[in-house]
Structures are given as structure tokens and as C-alpha cells.
C-alpha atoms as a PDB file:
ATOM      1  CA  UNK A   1      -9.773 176.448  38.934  1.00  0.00           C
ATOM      2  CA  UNK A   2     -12.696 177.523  37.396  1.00  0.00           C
ATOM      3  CA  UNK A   3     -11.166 179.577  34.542  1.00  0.00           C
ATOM      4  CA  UNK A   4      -9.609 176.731  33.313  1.00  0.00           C
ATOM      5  CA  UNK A   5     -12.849 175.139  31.593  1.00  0.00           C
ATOM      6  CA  UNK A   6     -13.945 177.905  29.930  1.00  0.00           C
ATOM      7  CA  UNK A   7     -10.689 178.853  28.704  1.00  0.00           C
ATOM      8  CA  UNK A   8      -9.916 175.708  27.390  1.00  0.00           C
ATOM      9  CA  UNK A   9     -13.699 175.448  25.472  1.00  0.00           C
ATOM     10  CA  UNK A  10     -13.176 178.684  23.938  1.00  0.00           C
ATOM     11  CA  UNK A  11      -9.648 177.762  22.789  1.00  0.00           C
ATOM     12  CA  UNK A  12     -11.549 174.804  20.894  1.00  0.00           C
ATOM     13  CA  UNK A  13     -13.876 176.035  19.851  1.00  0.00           C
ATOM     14  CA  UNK A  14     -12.381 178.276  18.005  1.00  0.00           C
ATOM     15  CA  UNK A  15      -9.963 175.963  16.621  1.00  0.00           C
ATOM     16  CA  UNK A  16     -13.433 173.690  15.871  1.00  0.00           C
ATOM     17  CA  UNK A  17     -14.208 176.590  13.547  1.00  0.00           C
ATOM     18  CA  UNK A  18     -10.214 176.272  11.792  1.00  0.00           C
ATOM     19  CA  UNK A  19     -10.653 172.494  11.455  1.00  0.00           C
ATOM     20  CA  UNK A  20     -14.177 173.217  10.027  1.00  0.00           C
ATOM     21  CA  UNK A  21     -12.947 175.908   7.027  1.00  0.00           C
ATOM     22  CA  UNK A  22     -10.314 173.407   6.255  1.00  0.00           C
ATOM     23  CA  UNK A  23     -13.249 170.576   6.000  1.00  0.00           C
ATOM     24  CA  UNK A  24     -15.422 172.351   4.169  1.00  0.00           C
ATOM     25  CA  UNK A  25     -12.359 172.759   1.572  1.00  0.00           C
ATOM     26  CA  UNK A  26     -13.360 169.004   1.091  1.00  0.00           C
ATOM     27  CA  UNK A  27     -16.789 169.798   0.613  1.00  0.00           C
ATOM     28  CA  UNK A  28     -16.114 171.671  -2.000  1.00  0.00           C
ATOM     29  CA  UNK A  29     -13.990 169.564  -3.842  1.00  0.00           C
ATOM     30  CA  UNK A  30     -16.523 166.466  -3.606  1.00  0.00           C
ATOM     31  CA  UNK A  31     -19.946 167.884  -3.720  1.00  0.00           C
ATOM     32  CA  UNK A  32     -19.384 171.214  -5.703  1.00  0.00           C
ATOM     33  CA  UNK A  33     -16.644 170.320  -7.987  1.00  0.00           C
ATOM     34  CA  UNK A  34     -14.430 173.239  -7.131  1.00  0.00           C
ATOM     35  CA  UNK A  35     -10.817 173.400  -7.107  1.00  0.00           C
ATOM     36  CA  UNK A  36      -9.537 173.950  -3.760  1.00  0.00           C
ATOM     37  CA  UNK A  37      -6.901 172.240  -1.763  1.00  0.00           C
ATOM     38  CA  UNK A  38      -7.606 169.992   0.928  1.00  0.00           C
ATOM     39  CA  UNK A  39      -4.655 170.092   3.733  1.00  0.00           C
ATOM     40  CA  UNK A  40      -5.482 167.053   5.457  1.00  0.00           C
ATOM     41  CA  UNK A  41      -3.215 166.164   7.844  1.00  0.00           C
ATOM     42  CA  UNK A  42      -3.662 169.854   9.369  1.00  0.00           C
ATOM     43  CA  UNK A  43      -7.574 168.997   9.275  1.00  0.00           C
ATOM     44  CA  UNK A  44      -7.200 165.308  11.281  1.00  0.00           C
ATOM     45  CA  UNK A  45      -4.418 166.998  13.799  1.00  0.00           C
ATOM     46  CA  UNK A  46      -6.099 169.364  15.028  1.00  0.00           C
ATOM     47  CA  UNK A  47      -9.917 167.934  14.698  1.00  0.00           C
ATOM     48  CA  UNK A  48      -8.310 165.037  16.931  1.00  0.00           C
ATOM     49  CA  UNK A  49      -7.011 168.195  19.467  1.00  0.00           C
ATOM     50  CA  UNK A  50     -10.514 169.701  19.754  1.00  0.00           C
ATOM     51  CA  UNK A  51     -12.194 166.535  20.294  1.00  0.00           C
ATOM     52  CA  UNK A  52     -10.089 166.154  23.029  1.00  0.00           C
ATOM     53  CA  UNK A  53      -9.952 169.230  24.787  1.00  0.00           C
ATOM     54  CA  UNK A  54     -13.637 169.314  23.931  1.00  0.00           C
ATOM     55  CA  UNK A  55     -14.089 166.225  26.035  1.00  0.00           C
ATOM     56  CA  UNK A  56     -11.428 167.188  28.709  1.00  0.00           C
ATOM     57  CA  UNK A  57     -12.987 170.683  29.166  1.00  0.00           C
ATOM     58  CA  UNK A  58     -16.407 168.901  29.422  1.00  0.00           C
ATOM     59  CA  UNK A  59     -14.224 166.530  32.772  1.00  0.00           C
ATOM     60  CA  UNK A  60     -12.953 169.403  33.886  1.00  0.00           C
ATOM     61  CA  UNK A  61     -15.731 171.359  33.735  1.00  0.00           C
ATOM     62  CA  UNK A  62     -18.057 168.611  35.492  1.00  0.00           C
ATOM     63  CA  UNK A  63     -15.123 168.287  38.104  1.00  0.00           C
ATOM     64  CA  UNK A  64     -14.976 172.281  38.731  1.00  0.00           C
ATOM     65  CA  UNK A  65     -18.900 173.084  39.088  1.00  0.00           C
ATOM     66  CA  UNK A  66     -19.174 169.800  41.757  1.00  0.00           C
ATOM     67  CA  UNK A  67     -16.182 171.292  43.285  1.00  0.00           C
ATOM     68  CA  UNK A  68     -17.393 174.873  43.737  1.00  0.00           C
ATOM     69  CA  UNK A  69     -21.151 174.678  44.539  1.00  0.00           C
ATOM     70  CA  UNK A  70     -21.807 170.757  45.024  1.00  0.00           C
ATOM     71  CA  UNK A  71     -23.377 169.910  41.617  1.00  0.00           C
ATOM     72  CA  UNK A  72     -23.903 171.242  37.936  1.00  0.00           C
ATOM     73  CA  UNK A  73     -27.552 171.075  38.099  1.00  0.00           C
ATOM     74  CA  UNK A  74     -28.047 174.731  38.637  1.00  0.00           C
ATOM     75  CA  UNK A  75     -26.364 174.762  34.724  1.00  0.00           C
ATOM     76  CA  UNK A  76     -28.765 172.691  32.934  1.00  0.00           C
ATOM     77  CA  UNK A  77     -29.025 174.080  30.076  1.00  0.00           C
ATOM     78  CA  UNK A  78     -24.905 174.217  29.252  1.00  0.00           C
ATOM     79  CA  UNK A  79     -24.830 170.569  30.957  1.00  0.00           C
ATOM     80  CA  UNK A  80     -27.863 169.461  28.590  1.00  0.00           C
ATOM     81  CA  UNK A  81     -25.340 171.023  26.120  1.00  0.00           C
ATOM     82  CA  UNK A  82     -22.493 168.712  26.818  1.00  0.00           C
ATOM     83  CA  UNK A  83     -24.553 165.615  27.102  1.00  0.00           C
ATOM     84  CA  UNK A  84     -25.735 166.674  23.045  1.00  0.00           C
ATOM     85  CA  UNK A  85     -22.545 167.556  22.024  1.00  0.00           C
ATOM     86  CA  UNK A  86     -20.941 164.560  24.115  1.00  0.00           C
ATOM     87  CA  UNK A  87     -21.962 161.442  21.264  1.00  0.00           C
ATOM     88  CA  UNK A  88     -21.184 163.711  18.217  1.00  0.00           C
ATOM     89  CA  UNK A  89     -17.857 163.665  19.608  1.00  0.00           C
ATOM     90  CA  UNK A  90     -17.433 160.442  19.656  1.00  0.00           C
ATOM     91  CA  UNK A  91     -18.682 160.395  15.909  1.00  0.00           C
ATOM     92  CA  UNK A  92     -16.242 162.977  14.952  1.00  0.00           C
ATOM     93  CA  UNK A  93     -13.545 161.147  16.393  1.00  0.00           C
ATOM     94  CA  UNK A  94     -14.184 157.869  15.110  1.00  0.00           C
ATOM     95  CA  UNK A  95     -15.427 158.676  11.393  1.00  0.00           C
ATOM     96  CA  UNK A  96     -12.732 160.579  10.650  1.00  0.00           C
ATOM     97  CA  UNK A  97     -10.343 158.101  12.248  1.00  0.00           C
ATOM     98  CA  UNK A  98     -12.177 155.752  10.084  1.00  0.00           C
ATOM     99  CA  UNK A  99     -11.286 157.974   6.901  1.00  0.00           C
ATOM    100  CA  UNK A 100      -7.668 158.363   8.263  1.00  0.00           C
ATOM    101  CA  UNK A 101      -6.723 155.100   8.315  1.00  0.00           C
ATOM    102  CA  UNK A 102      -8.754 153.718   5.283  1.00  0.00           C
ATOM    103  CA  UNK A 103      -8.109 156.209   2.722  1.00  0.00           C
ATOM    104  CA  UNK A 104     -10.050 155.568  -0.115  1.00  0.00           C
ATOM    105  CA  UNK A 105     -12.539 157.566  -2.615  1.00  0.00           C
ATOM    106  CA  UNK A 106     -15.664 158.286   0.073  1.00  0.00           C
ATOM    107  CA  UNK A 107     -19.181 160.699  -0.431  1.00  0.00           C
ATOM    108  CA  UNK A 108     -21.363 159.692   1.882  1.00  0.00           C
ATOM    109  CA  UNK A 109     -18.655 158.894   4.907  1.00  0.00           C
ATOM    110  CA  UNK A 110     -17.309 162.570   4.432  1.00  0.00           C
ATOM    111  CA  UNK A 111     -20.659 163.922   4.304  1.00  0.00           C
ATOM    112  CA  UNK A 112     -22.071 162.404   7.785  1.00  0.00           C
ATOM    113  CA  UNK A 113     -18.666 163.461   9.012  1.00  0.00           C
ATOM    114  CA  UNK A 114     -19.351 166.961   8.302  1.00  0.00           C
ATOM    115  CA  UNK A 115     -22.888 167.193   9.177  1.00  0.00           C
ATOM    116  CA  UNK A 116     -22.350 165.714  12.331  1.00  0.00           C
ATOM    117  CA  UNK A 117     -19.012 168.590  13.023  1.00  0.00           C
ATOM    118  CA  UNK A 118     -21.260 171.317  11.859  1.00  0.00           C
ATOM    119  CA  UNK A 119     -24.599 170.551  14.124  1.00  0.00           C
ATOM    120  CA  UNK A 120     -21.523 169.907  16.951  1.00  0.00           C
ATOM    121  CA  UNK A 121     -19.742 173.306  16.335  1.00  0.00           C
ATOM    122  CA  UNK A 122     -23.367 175.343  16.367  1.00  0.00           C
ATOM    123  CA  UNK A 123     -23.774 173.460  19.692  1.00  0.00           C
ATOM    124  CA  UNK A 124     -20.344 174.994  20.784  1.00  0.00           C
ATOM    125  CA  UNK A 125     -21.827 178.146  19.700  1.00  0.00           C
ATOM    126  CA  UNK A 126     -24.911 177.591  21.843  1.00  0.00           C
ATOM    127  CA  UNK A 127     -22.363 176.433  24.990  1.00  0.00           C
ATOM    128  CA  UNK A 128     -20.314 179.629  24.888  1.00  0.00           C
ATOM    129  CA  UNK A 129     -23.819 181.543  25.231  1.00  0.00           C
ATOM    130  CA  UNK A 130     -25.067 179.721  28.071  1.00  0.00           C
ATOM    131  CA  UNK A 131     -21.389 179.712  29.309  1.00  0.00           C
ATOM    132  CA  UNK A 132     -21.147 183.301  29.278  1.00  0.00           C
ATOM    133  CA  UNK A 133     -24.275 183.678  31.391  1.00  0.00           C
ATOM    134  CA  UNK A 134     -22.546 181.196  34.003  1.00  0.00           C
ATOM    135  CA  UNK A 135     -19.433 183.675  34.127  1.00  0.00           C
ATOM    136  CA  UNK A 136     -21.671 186.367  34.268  1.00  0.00           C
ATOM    137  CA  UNK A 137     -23.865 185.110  37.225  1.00  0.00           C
ATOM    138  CA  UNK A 138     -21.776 182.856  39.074  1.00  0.00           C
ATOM    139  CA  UNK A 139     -18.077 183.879  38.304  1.00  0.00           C
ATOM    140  CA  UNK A 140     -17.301 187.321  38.248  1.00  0.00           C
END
């Protein structure tokens, strides 16, 4: 049971960092001027599938820690972690559902959407450090 959280966070997280190449193909085509193709509708499937695993690894995760030892406070830094990364998912998920439905010549909506993705994928970064103590200490 407890292998299941991390494996599913590192699984997205990786795939965050996929979704994010293929976003910053955007980037370059509206802020630099560059010729590059955007492939969209790979970018909002599978930035929809992180967000969710993202925020079912975070349940899961919650679920397994109370499960094993009682609580997660012990974690508090990779909790403290979560709780960040926790409303920039929600962003994610609803600006670019925003841009999926109304598609229409954007800047600044694209922008704050990959601002906020970028800040939320180093914050992945810093979860899969603290993470890897936790396996480390606790796990193995």
C-alpha cells in the first residue's frame, strides 16, 4: 500500500515535465516568435492526467501515511509540499480548461498558465526529494 503513492507521483511527475516541453512549445510561439508546433490536444490530455493523479496520489498518499503510523505529521515538510502544490492544481486545471473550451487568441491567460505549471512542477521536484528521504527512513 505504500508504494502505490510514490509510484504514482513519480509517474506524474514525469509526465508533468512531457506536458511542460509541449507547453513551452507555446511559449515559444507567443512570446518569442519562433516557429514551432504546438500539439495541443496531447498537451490538455495529459496535463488533465497529471492533475489528477497529482491530486489522487496526494488522497492516497494522506490515506497511506494515517494508515501506517497514525498521521502525516512526522512528513511536514512533503505534506507542507502538497498543501503548496494543492491550489496550483486547481489553477492548472481550471485555466487551461478555461483555454480549452474558449479558444481564442490569449497572452496573458497562457502566460499565468505556465508560470503557475512551472513553480508547480519545481515543487514536484522539491516533493520527490523530501519523498525520497521518507522511503529512505521510513520505507525500506
Amino acid at each position: 500500500m505504500l508504494w502505490i503513492h510514490p509510484v504514482l507521483q513519480l509517474w506524474a511527475t514525469l509526465m508533468a515535465f512531457y506536458v511542460l516541453f509541449l507547453g513551452l512549445q507555446r511559449f515559444r510561439v507567443l512570446h518569442l516568435n519562433h516557429k514551432a508546433k504546438f500539439e495541443w490536444r496531447k498537451h490538455v490530455f495529459w496535463g488533465r492526467i497529471v492533475i489528477i493523479v497529482w491530486l489522487a496520489g496526494l488522497v492516497l498518499g494522506r490515506f497511506a501515511t494515517h494508515n501506517q503510523w497514525g498521521e502525516g505529521g512526522i512528513f511536514l515538510s512533503h505534506v507542507q509540499g502538497a498543501m503548496f502544490m494543492t491550489p496550483l492544481m486547481i489553477i492548472a486545471y481550471f485555466t487551461g480548461s478555461i483555454m480549452d473550451r474558449q479558444k481564442k487568441k490569449r497572452k496573458w491567460l497562457p502566460a499565468l498558465h505556465g508560470l503557475n505549471n512551472l513553480v508547480m512542477s519545481g515543487l514536484a521536484l522539491y516533493q520527490f526529494y523530501t519523498g525520497y528521504f521518507i522511503i529512505q527512513n521510513f520505507i525500506l
